[in-house]
PDB file of N, CA and C in Angstrom:
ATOM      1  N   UNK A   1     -13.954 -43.335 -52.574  1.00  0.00           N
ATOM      2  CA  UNK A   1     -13.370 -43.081 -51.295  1.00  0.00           C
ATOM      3  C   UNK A   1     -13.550 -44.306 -50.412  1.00  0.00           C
ATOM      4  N   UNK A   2     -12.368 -44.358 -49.434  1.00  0.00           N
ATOM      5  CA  UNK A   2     -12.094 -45.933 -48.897  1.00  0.00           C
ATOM      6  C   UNK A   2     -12.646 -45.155 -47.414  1.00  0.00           C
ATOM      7  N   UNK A   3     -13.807 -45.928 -46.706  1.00  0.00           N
ATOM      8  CA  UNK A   3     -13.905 -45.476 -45.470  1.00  0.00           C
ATOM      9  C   UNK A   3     -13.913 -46.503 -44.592  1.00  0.00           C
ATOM     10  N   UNK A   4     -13.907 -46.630 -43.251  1.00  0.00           N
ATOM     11  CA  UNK A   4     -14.258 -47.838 -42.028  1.00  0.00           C
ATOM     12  C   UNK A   4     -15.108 -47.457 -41.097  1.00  0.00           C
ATOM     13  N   UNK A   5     -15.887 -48.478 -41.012  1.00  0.00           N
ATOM     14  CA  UNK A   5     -17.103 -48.786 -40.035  1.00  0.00           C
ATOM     15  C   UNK A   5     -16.575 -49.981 -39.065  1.00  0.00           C
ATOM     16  N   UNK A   6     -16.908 -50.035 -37.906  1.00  0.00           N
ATOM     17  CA  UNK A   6     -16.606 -50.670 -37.290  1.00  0.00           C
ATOM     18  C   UNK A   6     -18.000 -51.720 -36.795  1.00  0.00           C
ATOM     19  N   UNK A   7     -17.974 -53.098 -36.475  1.00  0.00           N
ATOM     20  CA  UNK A   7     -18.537 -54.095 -36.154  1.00  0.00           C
ATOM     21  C   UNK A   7     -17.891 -54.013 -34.913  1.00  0.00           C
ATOM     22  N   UNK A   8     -18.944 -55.089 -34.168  1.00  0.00           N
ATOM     23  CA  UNK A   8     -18.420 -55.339 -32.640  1.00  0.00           C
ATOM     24  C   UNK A   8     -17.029 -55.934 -32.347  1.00  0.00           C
ATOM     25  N   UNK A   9     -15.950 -56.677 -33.780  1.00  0.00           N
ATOM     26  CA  UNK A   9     -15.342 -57.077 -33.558  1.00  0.00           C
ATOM     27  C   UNK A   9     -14.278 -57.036 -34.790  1.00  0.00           C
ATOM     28  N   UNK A  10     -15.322 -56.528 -35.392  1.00  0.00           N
ATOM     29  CA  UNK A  10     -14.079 -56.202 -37.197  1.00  0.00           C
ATOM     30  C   UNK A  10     -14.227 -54.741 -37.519  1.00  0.00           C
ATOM     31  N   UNK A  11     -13.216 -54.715 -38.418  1.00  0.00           N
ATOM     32  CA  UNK A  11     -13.743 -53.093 -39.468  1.00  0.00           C
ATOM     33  C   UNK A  11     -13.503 -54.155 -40.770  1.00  0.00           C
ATOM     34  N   UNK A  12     -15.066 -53.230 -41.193  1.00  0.00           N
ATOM     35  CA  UNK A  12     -15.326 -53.327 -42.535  1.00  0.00           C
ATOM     36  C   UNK A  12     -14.801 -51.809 -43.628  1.00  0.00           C
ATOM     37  N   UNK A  13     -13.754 -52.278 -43.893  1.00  0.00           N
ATOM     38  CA  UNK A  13     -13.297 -51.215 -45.275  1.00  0.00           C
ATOM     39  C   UNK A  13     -14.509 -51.504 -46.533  1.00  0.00           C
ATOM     40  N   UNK A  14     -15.159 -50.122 -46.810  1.00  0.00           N
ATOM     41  CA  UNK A  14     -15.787 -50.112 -47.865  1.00  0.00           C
ATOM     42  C   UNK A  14     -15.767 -49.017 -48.793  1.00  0.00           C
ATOM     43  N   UNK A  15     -15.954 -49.086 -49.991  1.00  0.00           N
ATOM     44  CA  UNK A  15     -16.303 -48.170 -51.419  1.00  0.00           C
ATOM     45  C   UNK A  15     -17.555 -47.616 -51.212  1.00  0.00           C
ATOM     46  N   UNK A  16     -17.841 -46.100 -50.709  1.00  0.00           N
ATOM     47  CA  UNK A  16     -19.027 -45.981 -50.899  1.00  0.00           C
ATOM     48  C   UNK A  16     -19.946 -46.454 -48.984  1.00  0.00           C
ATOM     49  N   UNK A  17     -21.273 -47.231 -50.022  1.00  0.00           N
ATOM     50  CA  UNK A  17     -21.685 -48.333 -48.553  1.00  0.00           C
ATOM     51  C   UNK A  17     -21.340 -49.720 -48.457  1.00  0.00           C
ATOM     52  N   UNK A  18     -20.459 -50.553 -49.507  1.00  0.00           N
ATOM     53  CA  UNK A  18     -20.429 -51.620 -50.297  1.00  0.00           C
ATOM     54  C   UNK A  18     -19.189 -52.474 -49.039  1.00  0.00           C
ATOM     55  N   UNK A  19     -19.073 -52.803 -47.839  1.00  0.00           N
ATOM     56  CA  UNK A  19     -18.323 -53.531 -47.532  1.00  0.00           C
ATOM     57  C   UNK A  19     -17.825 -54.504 -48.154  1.00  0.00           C
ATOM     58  N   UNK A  20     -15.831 -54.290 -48.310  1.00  0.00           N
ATOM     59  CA  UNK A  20     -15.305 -55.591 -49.021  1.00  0.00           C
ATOM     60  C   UNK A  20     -14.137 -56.438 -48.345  1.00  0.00           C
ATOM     61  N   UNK A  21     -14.447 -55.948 -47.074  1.00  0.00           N
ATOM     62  CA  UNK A  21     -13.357 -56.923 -46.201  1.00  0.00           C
ATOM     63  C   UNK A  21     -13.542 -56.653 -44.977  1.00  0.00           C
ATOM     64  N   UNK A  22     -12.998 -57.486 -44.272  1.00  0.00           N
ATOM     65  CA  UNK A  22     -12.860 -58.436 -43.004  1.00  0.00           C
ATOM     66  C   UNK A  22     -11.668 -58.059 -42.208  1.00  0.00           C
ATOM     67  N   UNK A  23     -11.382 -56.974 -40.743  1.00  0.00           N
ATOM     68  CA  UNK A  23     -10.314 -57.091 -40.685  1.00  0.00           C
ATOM     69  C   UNK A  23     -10.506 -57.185 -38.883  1.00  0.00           C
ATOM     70  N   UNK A  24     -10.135 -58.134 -38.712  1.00  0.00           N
ATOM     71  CA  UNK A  24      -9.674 -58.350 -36.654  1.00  0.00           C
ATOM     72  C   UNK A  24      -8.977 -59.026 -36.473  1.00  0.00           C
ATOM     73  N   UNK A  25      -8.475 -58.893 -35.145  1.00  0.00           N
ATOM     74  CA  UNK A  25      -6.734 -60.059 -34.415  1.00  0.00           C
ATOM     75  C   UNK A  25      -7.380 -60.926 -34.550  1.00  0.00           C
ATOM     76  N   UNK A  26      -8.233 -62.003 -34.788  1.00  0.00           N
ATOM     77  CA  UNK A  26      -9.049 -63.204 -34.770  1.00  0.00           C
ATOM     78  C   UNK A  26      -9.181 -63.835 -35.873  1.00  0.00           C
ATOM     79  N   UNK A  27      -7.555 -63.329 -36.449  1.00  0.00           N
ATOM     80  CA  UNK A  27      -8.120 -64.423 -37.848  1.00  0.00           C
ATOM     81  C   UNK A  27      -9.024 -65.099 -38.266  1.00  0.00           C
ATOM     82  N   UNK A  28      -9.455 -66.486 -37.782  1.00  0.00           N
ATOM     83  CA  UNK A  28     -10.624 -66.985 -38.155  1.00  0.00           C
ATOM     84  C   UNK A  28     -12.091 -66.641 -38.007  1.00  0.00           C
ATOM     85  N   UNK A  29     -12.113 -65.559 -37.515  1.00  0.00           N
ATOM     86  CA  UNK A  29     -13.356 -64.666 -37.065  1.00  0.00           C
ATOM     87  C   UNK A  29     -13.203 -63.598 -38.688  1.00  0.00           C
ATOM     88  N   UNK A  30     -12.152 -63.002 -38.677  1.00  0.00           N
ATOM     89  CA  UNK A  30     -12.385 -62.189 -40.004  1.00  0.00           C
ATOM     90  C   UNK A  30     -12.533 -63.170 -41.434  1.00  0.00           C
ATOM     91  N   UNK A  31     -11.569 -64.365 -41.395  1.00  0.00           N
ATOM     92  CA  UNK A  31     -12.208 -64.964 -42.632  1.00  0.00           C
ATOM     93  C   UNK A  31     -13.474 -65.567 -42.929  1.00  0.00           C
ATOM     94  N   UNK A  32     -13.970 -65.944 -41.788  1.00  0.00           N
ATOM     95  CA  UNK A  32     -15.543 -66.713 -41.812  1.00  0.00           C
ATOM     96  C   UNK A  32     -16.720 -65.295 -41.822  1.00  0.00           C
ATOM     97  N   UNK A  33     -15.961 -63.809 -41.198  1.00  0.00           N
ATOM     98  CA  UNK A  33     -17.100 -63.198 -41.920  1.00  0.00           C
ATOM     99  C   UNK A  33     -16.891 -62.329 -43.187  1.00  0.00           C
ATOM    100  N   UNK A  34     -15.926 -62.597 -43.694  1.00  0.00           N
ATOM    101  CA  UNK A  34     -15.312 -62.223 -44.803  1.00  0.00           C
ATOM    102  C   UNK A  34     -16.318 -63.411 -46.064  1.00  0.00           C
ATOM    103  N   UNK A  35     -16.680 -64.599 -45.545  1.00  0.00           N
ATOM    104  CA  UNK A  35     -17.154 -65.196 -46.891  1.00  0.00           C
ATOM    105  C   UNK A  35     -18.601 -64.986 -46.662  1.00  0.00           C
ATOM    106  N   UNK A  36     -19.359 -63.955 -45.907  1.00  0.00           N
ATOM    107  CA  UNK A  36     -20.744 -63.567 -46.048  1.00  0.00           C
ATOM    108  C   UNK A  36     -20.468 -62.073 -46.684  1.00  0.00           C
ATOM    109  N   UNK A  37     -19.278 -61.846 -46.659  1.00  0.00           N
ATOM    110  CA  UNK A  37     -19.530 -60.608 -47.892  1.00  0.00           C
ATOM    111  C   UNK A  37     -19.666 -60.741 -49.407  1.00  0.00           C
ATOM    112  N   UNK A  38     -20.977 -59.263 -49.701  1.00  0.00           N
ATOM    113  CA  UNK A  38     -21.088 -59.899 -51.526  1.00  0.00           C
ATOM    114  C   UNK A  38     -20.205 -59.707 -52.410  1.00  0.00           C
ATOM    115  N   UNK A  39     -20.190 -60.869 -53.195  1.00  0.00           N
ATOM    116  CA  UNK A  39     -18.804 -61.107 -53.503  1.00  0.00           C
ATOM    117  C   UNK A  39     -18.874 -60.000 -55.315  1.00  0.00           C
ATOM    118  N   UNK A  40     -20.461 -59.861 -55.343  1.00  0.00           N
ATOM    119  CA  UNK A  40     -20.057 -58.748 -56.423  1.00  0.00           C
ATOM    120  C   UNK A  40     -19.497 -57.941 -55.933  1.00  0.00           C
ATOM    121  N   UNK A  41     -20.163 -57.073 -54.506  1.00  0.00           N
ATOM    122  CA  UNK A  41     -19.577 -55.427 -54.243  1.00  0.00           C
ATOM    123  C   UNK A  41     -17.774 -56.242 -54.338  1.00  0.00           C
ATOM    124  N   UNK A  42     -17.071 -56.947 -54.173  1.00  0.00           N
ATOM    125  CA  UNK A  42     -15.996 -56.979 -53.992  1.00  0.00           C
ATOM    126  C   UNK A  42     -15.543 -56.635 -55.147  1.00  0.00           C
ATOM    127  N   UNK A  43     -15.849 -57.447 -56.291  1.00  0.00           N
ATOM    128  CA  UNK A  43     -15.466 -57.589 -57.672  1.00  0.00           C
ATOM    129  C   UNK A  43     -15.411 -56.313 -58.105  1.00  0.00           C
ATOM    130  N   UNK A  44     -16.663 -55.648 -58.053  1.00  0.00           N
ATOM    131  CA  UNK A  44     -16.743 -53.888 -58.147  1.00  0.00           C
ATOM    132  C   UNK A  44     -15.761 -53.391 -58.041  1.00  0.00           C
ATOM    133  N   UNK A  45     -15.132 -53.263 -56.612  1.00  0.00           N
ATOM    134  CA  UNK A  45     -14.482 -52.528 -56.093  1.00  0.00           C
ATOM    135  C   UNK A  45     -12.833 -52.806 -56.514  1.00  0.00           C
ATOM    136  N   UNK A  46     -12.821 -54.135 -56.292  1.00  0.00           N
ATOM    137  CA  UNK A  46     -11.213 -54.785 -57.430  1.00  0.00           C
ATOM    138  C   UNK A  46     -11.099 -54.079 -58.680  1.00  0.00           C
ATOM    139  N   UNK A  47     -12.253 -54.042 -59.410  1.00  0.00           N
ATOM    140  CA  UNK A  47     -11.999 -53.233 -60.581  1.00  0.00           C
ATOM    141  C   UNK A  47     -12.016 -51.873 -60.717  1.00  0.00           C
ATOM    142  N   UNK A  48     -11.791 -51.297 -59.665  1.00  0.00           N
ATOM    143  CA  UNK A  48     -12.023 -49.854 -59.452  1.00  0.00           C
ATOM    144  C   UNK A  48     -10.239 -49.704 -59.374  1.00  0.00           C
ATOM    145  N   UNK A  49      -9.703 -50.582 -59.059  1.00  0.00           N
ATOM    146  CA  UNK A  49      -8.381 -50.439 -58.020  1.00  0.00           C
ATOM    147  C   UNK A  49      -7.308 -50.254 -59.510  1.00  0.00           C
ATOM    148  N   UNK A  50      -6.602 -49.340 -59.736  1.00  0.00           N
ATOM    149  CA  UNK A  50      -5.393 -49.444 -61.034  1.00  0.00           C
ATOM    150  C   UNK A  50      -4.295 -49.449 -60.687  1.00  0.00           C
ATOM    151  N   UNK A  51      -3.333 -49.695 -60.957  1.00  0.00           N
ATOM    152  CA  UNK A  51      -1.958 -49.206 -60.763  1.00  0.00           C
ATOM    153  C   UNK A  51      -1.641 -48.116 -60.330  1.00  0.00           C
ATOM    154  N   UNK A  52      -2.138 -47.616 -61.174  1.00  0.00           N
ATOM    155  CA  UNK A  52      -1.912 -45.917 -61.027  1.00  0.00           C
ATOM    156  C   UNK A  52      -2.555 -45.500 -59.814  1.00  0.00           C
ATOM    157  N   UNK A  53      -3.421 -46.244 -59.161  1.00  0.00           N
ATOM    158  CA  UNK A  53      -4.507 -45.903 -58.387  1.00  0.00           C
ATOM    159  C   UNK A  53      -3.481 -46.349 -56.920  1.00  0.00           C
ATOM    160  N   UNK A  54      -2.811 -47.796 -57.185  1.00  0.00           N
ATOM    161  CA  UNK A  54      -2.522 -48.110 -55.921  1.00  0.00           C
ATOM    162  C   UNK A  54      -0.988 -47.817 -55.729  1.00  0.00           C
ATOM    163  N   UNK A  55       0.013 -47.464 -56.768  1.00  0.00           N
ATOM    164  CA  UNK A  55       1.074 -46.689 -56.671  1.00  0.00           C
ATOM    165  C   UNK A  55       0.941 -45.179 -55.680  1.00  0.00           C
ATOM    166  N   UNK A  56      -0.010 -44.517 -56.324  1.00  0.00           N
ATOM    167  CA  UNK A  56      -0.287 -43.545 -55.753  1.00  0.00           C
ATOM    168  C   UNK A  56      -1.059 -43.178 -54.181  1.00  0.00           C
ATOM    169  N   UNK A  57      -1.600 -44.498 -53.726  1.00  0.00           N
ATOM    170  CA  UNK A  57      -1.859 -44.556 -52.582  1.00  0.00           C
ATOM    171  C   UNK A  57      -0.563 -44.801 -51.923  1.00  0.00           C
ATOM    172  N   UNK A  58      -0.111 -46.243 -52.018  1.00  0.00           N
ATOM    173  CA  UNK A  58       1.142 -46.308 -51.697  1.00  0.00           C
ATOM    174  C   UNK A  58       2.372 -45.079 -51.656  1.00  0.00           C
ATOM    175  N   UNK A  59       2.724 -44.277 -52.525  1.00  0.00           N
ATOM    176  CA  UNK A  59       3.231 -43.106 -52.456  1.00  0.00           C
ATOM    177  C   UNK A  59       2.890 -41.931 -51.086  1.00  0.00           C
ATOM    178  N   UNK A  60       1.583 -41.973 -51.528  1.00  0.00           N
ATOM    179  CA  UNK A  60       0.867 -40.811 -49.842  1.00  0.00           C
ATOM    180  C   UNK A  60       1.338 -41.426 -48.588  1.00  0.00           C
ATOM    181  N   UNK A  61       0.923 -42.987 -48.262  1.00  0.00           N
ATOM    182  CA  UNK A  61       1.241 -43.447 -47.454  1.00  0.00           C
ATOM    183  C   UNK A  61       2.743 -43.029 -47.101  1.00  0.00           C
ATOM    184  N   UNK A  62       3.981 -43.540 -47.810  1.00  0.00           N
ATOM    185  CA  UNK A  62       5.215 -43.479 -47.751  1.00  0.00           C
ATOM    186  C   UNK A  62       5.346 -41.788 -47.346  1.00  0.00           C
ATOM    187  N   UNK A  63       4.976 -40.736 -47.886  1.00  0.00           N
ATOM    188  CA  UNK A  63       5.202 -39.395 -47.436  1.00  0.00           C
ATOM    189  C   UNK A  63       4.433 -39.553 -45.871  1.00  0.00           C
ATOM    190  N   UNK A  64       2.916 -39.782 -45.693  1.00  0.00           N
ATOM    191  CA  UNK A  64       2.708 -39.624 -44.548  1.00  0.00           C
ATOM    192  C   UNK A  64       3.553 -40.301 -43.343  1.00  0.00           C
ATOM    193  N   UNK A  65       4.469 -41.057 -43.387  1.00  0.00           N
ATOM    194  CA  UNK A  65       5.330 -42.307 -42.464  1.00  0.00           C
ATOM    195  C   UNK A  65       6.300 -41.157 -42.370  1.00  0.00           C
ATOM    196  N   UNK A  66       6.834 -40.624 -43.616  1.00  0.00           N
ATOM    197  CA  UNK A  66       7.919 -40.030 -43.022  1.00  0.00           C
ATOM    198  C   UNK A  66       7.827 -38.610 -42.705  1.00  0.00           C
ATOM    199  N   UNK A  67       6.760 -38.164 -42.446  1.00  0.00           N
ATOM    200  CA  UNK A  67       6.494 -36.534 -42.081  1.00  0.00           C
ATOM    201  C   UNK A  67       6.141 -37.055 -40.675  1.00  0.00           C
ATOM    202  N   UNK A  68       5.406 -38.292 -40.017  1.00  0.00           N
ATOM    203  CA  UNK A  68       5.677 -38.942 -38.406  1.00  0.00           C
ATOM    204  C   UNK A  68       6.610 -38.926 -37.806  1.00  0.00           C
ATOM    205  N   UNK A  69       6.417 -38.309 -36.852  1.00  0.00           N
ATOM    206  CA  UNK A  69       7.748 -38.211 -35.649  1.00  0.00           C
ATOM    207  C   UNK A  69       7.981 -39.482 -35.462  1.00  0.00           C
ATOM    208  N   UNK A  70       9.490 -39.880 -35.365  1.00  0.00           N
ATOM    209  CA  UNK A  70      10.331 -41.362 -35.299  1.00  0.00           C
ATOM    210  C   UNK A  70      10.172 -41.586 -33.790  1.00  0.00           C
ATOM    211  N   UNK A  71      10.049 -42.629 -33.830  1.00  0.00           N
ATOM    212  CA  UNK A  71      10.577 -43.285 -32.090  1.00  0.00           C
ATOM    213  C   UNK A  71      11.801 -42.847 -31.708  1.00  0.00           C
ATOM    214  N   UNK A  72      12.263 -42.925 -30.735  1.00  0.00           N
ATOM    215  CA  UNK A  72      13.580 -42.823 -30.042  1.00  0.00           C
ATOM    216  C   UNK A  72      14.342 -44.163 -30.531  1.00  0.00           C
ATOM    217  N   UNK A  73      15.424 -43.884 -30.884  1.00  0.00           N
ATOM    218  CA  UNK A  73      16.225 -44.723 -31.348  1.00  0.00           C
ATOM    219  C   UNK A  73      16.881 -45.843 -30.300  1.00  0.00           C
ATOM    220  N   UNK A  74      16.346 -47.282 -30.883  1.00  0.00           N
ATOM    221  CA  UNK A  74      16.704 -48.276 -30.115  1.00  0.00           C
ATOM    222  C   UNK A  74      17.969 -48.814 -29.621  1.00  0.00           C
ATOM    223  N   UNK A  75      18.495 -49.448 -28.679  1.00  0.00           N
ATOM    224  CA  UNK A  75      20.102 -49.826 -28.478  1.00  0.00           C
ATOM    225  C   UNK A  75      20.138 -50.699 -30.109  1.00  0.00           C
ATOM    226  N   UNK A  76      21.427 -50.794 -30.626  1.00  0.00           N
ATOM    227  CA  UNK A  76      21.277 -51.625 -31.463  1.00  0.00           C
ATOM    228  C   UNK A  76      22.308 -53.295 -31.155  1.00  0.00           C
ATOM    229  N   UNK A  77      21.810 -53.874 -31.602  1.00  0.00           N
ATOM    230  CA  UNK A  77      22.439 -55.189 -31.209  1.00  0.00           C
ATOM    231  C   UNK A  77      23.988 -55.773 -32.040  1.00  0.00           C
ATOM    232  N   UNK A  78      25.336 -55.869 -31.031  1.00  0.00           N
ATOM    233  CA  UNK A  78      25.943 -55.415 -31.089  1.00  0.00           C
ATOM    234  C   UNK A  78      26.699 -57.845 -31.160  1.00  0.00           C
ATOM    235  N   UNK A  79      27.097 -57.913 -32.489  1.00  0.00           N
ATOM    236  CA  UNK A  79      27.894 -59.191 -31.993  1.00  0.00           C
ATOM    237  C   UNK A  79      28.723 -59.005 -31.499  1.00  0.00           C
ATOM    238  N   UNK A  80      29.389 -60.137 -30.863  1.00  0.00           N
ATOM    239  CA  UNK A  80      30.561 -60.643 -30.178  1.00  0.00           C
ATOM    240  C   UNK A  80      31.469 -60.986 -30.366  1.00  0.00           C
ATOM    241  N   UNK A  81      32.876 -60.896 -30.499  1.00  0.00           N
ATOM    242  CA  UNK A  81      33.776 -61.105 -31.395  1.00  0.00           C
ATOM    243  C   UNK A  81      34.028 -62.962 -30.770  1.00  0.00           C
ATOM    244  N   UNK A  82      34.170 -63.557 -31.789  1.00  0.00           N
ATOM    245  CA  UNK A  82      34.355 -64.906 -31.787  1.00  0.00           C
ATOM    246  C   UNK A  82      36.025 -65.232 -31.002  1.00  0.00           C
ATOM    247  N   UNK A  83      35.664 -66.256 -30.134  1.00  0.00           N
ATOM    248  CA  UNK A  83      36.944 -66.154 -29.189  1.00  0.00           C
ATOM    249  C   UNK A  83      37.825 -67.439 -29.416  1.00  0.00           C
TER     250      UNK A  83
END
């Protein structure tokens, strides 16, 4: 099971207790503390991950998006006929 903990400035997605990533608007803040994570728990957790494993996440996701109520539909942008 994939859970998040939050840091003062990232979430750490982890397996378990095993943090394996780095995620904030601060790009260079998530990659520099992204390379103090252990890079076994990562490896672990990569090999946990299958096809079958991430099709099927991907799949839930795609049902949960579309059982979400849609935005209100935007003007749409309309060219100009060339004169």
């Amino acid at each position: 099971m994939i859970c998040a903990s939050r840091t003062p400035h990232s979430t750490a997605w982890s397996a378990s207790s095993a943090p394996v990533a780095r995620l904030d608007e601060d790009l260079r803040r998530a990659c520099l503390e992204a390379l103090e994570l252990d890079r076994g728990d990562c490896r672990d957790f990569a090999l946990r991950m299958t096809w079958e494993q991430s099709a099927a996440m991907f799949l839930e996701h795609v049902t949960t998006a579309q059982k979400a109520p849609r935005p209100p539909r935007l003007a749409r942008w309309t060219r100009k006929a060339a004169v």
